[in-house]
PDB file of N, CA and C in Angstrom:
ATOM      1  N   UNK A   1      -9.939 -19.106   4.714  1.00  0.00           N
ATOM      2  CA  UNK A   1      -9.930 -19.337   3.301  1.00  0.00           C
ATOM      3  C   UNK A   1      -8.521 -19.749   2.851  1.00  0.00           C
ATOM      4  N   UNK A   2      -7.479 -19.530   3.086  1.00  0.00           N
ATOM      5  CA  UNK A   2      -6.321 -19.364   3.135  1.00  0.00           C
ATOM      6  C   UNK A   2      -5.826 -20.847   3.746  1.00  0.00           C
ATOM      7  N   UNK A   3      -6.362 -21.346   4.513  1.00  0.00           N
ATOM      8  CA  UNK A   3      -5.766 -22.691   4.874  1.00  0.00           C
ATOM      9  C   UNK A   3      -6.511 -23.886   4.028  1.00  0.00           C
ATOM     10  N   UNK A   4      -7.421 -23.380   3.080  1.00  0.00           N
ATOM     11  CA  UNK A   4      -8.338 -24.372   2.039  1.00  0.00           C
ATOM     12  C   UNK A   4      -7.956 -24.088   0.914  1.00  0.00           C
ATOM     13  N   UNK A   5      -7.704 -22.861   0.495  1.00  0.00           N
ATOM     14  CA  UNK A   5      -7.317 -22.750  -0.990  1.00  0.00           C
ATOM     15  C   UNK A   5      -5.898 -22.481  -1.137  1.00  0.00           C
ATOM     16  N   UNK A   6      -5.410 -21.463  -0.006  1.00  0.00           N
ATOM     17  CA  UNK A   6      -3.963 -20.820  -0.153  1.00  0.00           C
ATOM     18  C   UNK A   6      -2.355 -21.703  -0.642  1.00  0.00           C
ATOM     19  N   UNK A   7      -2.241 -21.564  -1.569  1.00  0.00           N
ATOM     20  CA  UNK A   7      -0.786 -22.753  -2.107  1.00  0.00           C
ATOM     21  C   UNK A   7       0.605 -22.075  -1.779  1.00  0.00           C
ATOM     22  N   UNK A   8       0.380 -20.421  -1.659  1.00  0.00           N
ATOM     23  CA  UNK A   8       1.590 -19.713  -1.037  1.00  0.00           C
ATOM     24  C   UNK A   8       1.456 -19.758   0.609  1.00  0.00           C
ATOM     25  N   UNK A   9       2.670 -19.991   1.039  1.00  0.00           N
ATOM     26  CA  UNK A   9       2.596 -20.401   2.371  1.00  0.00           C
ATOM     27  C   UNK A   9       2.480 -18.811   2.946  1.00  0.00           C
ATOM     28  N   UNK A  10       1.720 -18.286   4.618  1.00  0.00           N
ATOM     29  CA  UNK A  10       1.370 -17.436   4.655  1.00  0.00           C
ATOM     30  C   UNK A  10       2.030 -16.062   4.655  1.00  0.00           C
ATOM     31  N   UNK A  11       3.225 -16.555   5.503  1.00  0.00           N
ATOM     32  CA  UNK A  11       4.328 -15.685   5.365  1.00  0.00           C
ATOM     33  C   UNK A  11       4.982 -14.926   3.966  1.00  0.00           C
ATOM     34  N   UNK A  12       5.109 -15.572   3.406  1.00  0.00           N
ATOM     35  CA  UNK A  12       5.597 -15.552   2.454  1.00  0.00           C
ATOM     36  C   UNK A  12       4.684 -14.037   1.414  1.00  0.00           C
ATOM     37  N   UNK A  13       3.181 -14.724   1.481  1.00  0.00           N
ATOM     38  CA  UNK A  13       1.900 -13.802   0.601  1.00  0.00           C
ATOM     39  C   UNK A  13       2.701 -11.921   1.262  1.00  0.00           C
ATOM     40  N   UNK A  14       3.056 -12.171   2.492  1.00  0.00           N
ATOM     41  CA  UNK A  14       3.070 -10.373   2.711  1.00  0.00           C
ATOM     42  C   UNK A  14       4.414  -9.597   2.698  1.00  0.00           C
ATOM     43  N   UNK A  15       6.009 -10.782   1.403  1.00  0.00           N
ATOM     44  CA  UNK A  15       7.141 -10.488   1.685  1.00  0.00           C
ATOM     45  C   UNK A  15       7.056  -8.796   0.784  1.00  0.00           C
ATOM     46  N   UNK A  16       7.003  -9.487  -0.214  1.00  0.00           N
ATOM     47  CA  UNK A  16       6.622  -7.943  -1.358  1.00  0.00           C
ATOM     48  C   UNK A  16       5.437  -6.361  -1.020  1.00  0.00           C
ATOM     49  N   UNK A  17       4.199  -7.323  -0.748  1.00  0.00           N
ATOM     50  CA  UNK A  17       4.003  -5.708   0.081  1.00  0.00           C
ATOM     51  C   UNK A  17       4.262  -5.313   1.052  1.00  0.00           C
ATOM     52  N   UNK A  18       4.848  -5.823   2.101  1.00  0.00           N
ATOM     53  CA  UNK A  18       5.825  -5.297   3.294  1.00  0.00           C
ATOM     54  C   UNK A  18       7.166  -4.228   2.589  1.00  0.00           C
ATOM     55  N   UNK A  19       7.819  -4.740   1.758  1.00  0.00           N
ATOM     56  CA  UNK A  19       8.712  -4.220   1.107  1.00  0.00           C
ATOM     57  C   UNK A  19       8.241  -2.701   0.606  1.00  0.00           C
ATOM     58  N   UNK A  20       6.784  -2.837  -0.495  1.00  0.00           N
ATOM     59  CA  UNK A  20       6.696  -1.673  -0.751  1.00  0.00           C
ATOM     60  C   UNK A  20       5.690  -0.721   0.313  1.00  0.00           C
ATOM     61  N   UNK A  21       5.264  -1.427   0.921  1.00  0.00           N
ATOM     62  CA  UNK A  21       5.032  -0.179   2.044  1.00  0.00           C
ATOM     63  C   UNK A  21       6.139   0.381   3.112  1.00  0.00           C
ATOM     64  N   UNK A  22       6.930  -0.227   3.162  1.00  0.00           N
ATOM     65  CA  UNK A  22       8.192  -0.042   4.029  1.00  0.00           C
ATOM     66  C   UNK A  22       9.132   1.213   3.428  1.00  0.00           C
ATOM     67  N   UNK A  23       9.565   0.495   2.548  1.00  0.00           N
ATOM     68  CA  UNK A  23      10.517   1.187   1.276  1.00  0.00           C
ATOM     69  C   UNK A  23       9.704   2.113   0.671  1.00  0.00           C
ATOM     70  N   UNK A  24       8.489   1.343  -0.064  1.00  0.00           N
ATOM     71  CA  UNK A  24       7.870   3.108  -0.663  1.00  0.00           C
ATOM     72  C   UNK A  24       8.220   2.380  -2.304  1.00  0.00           C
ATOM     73  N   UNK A  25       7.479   3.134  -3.054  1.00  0.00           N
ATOM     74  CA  UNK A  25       7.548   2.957  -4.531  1.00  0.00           C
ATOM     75  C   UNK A  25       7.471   4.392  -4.898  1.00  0.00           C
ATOM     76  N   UNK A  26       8.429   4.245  -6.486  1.00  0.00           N
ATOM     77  CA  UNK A  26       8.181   5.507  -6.715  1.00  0.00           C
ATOM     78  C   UNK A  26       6.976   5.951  -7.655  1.00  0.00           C
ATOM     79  N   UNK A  27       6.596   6.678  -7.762  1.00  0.00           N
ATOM     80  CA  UNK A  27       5.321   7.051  -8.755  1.00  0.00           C
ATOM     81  C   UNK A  27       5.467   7.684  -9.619  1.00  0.00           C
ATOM     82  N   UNK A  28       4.336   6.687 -10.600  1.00  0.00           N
ATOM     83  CA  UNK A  28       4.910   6.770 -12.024  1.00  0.00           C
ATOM     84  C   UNK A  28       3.485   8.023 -12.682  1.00  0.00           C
ATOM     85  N   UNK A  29       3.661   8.628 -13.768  1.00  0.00           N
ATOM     86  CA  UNK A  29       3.167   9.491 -14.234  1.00  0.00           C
ATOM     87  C   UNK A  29       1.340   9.042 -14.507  1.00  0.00           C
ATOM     88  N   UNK A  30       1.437   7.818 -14.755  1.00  0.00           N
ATOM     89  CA  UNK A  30       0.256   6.905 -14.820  1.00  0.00           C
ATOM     90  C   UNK A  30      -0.520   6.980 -13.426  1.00  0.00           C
ATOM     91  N   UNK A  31      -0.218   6.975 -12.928  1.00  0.00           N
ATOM     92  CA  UNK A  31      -0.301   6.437 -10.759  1.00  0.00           C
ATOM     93  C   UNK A  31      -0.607   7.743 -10.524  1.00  0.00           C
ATOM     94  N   UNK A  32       0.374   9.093 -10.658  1.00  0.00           N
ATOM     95  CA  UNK A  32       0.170  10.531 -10.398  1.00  0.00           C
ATOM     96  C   UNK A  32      -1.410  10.979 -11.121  1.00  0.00           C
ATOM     97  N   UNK A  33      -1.577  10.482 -12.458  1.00  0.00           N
ATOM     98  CA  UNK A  33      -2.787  11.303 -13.073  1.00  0.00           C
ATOM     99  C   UNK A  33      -3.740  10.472 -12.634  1.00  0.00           C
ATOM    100  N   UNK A  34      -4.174   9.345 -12.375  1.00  0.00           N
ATOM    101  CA  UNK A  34      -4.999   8.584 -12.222  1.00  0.00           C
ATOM    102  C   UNK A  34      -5.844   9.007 -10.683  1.00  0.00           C
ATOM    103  N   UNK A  35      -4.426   8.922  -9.766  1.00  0.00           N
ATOM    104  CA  UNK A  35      -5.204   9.110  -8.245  1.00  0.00           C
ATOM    105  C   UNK A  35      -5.140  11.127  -8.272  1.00  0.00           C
ATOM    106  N   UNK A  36      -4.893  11.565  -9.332  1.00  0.00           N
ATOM    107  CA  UNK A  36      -5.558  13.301  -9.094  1.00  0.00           C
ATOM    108  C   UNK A  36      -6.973  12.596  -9.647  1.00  0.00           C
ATOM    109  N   UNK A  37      -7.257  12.457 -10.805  1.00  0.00           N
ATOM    110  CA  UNK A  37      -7.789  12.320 -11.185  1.00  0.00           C
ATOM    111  C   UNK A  37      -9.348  11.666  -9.933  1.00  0.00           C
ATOM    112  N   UNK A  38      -9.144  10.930  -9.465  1.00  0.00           N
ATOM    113  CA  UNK A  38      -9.732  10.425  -8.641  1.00  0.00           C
ATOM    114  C   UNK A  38      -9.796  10.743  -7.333  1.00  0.00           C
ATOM    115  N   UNK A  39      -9.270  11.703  -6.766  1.00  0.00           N
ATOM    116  CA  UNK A  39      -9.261  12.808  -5.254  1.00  0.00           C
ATOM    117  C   UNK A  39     -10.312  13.276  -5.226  1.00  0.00           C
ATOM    118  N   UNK A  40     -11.286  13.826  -5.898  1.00  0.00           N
ATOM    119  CA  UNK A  40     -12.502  14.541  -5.484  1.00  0.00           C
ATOM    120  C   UNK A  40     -13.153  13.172  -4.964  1.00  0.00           C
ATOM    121  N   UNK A  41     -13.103  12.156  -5.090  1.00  0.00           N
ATOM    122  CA  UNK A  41     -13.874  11.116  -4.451  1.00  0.00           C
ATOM    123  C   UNK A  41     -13.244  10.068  -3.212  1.00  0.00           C
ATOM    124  N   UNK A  42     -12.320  10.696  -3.125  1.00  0.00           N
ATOM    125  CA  UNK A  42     -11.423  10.406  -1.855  1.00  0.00           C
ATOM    126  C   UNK A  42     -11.896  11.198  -0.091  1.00  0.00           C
ATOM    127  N   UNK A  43     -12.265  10.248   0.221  1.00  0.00           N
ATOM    128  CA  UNK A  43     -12.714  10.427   1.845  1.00  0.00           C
ATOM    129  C   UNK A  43     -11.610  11.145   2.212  1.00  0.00           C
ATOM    130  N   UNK A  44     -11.699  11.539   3.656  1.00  0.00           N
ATOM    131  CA  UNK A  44     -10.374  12.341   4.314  1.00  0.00           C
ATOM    132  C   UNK A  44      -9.429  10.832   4.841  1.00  0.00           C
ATOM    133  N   UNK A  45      -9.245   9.273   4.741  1.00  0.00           N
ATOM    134  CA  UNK A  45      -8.759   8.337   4.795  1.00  0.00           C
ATOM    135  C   UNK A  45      -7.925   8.466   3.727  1.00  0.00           C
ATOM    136  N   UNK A  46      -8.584   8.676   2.719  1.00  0.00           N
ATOM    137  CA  UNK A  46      -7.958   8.321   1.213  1.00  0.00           C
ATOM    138  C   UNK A  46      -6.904   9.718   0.810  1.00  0.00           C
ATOM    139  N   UNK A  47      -7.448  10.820   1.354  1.00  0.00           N
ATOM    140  CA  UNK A  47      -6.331  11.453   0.991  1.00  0.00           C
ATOM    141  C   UNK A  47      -5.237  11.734   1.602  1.00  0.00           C
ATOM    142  N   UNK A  48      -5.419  11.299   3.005  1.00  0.00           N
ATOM    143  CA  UNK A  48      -4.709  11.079   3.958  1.00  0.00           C
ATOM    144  C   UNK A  48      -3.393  10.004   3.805  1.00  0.00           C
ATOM    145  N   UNK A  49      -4.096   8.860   2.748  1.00  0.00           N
ATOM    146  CA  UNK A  49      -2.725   8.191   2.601  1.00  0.00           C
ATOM    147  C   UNK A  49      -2.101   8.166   0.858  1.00  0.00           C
ATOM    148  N   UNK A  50      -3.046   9.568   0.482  1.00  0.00           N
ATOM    149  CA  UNK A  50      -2.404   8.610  -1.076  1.00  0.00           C
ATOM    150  C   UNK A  50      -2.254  10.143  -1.029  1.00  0.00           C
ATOM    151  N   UNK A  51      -1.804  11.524  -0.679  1.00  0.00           N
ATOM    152  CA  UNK A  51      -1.041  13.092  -1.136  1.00  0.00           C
ATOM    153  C   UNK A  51      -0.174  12.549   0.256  1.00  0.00           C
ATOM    154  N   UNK A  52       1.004  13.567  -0.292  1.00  0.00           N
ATOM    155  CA  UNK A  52       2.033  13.897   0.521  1.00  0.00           C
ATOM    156  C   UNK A  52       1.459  15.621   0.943  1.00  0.00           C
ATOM    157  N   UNK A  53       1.197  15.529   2.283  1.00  0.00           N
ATOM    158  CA  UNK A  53       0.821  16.838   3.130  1.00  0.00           C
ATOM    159  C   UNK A  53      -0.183  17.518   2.677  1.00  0.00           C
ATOM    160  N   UNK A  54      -1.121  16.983   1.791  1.00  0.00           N
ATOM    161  CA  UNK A  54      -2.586  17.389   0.926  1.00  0.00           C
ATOM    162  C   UNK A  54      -2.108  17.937  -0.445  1.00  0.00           C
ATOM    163  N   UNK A  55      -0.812  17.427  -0.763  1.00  0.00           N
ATOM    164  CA  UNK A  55      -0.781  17.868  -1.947  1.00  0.00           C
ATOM    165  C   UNK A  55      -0.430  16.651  -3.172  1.00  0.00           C
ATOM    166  N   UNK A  56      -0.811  16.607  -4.254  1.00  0.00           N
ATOM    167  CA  UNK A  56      -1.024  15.490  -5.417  1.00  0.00           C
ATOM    168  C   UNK A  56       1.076  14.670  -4.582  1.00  0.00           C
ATOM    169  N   UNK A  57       0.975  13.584  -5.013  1.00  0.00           N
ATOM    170  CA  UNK A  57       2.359  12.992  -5.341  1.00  0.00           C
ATOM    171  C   UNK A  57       2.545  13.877  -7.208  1.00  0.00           C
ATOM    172  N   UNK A  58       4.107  13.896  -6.804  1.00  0.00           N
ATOM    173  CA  UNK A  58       4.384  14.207  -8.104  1.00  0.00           C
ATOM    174  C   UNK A  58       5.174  12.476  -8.816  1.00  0.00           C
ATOM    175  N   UNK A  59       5.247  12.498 -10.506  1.00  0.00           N
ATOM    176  CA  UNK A  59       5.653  11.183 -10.588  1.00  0.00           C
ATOM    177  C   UNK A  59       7.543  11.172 -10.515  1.00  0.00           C
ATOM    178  N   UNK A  60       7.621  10.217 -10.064  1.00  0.00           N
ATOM    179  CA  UNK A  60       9.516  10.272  -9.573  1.00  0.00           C
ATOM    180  C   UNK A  60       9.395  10.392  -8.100  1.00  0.00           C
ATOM    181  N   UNK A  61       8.144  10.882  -7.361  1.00  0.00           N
ATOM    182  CA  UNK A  61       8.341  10.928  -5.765  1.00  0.00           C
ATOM    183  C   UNK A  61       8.031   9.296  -5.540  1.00  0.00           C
ATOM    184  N   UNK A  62       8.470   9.276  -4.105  1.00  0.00           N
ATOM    185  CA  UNK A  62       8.338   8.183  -3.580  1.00  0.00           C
ATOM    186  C   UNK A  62       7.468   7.918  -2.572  1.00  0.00           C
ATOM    187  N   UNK A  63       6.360   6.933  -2.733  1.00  0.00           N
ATOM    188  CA  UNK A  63       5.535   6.772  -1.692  1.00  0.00           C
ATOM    189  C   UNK A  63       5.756   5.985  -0.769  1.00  0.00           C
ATOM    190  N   UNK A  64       5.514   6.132   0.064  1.00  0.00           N
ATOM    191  CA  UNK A  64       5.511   5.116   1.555  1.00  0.00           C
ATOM    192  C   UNK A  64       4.406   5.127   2.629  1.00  0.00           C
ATOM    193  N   UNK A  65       3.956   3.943   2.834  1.00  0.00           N
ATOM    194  CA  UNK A  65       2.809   3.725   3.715  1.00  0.00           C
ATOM    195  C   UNK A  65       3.569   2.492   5.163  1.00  0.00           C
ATOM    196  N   UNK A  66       3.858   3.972   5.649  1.00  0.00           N
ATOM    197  CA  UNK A  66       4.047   3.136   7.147  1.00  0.00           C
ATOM    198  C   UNK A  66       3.221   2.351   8.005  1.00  0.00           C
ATOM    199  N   UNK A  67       1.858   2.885   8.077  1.00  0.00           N
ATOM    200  CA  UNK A  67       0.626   2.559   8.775  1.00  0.00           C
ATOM    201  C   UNK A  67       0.236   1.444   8.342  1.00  0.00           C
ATOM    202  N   UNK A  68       0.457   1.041   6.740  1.00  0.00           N
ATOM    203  CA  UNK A  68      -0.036  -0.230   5.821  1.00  0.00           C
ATOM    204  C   UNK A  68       1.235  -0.874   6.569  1.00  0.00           C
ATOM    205  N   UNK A  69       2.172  -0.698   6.334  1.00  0.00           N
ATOM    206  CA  UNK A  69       3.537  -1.667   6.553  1.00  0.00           C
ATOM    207  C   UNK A  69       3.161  -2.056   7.960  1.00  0.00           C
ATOM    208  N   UNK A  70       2.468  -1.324   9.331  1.00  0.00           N
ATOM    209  CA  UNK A  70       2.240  -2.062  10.531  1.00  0.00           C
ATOM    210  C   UNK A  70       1.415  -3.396  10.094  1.00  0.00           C
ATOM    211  N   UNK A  71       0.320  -2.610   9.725  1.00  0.00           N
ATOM    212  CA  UNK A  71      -1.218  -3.193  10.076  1.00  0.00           C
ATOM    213  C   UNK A  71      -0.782  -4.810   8.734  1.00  0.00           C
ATOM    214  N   UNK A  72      -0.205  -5.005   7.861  1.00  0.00           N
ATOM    215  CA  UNK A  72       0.552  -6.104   6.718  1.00  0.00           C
ATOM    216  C   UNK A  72       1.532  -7.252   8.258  1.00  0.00           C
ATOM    217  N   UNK A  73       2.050  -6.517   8.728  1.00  0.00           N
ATOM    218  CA  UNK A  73       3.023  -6.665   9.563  1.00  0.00           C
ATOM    219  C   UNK A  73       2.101  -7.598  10.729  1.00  0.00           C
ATOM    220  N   UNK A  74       1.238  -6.938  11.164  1.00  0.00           N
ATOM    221  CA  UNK A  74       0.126  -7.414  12.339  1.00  0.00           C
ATOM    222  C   UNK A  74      -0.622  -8.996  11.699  1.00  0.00           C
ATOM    223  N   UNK A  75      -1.064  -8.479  10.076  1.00  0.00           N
ATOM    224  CA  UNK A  75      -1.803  -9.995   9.720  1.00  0.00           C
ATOM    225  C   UNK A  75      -0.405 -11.165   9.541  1.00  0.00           C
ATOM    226  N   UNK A  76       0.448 -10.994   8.998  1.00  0.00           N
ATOM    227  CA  UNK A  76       1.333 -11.842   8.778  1.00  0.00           C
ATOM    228  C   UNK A  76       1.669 -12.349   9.817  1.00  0.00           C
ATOM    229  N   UNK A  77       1.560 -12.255  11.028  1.00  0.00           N
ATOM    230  CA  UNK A  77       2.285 -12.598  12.064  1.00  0.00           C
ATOM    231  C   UNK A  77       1.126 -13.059  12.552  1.00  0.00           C
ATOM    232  N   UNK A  78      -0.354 -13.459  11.981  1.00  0.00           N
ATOM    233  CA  UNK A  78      -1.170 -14.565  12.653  1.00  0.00           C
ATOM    234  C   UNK A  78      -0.938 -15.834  12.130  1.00  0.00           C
ATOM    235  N   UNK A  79      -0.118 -15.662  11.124  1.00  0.00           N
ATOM    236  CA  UNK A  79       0.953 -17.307  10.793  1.00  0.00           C
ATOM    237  C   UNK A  79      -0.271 -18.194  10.134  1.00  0.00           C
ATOM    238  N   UNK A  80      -1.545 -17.800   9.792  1.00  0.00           N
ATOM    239  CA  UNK A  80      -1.932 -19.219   9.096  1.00  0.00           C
ATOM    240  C   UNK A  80      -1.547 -20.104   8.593  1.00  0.00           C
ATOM    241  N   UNK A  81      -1.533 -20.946   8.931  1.00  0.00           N
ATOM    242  CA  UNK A  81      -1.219 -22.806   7.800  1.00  0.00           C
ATOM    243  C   UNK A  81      -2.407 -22.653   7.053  1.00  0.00           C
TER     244      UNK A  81
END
């Protein structure tokens, strides 16, 4: 799809979320109530990557998804044109 419609070249599409899965964002009070809010419907996947050690993020912590930053890391590097 990406070599028919895509106008950002491919590399490029995964510079910013590489960054924030790498680095991590911090979380904002909005982001904190929303995903409590939404944990009772979170698989053991989902809570696995969105609490720090099964417990809520607080807002001002910083998240980081290493596992996203591989698997971002793995598609970008199939280089589509």
């Amino acid at each position: 799809m990406h070599k028919k419609y895509g106008k950002i070249p491919w590399t490029k599409l995964f510079k910013r979320p590489l960054e924030l899965a790498h680095k991590g964002f911090q979380v904002s009070g909005e982001w904190a109530a929303n995903t409590n809010e939404a944990m009772s419907r979170f698989n053991s996947g989902g809570k696995k990557h969105f609490t720090k050690k099964g417990r809520q993020y607080l807002p001002g912590e910083t998240l980081q998804q290493k596992p996203l930053a591989k698997a971002l890391e793995k598609f970008k590097q199939q280089n589509i044109k």
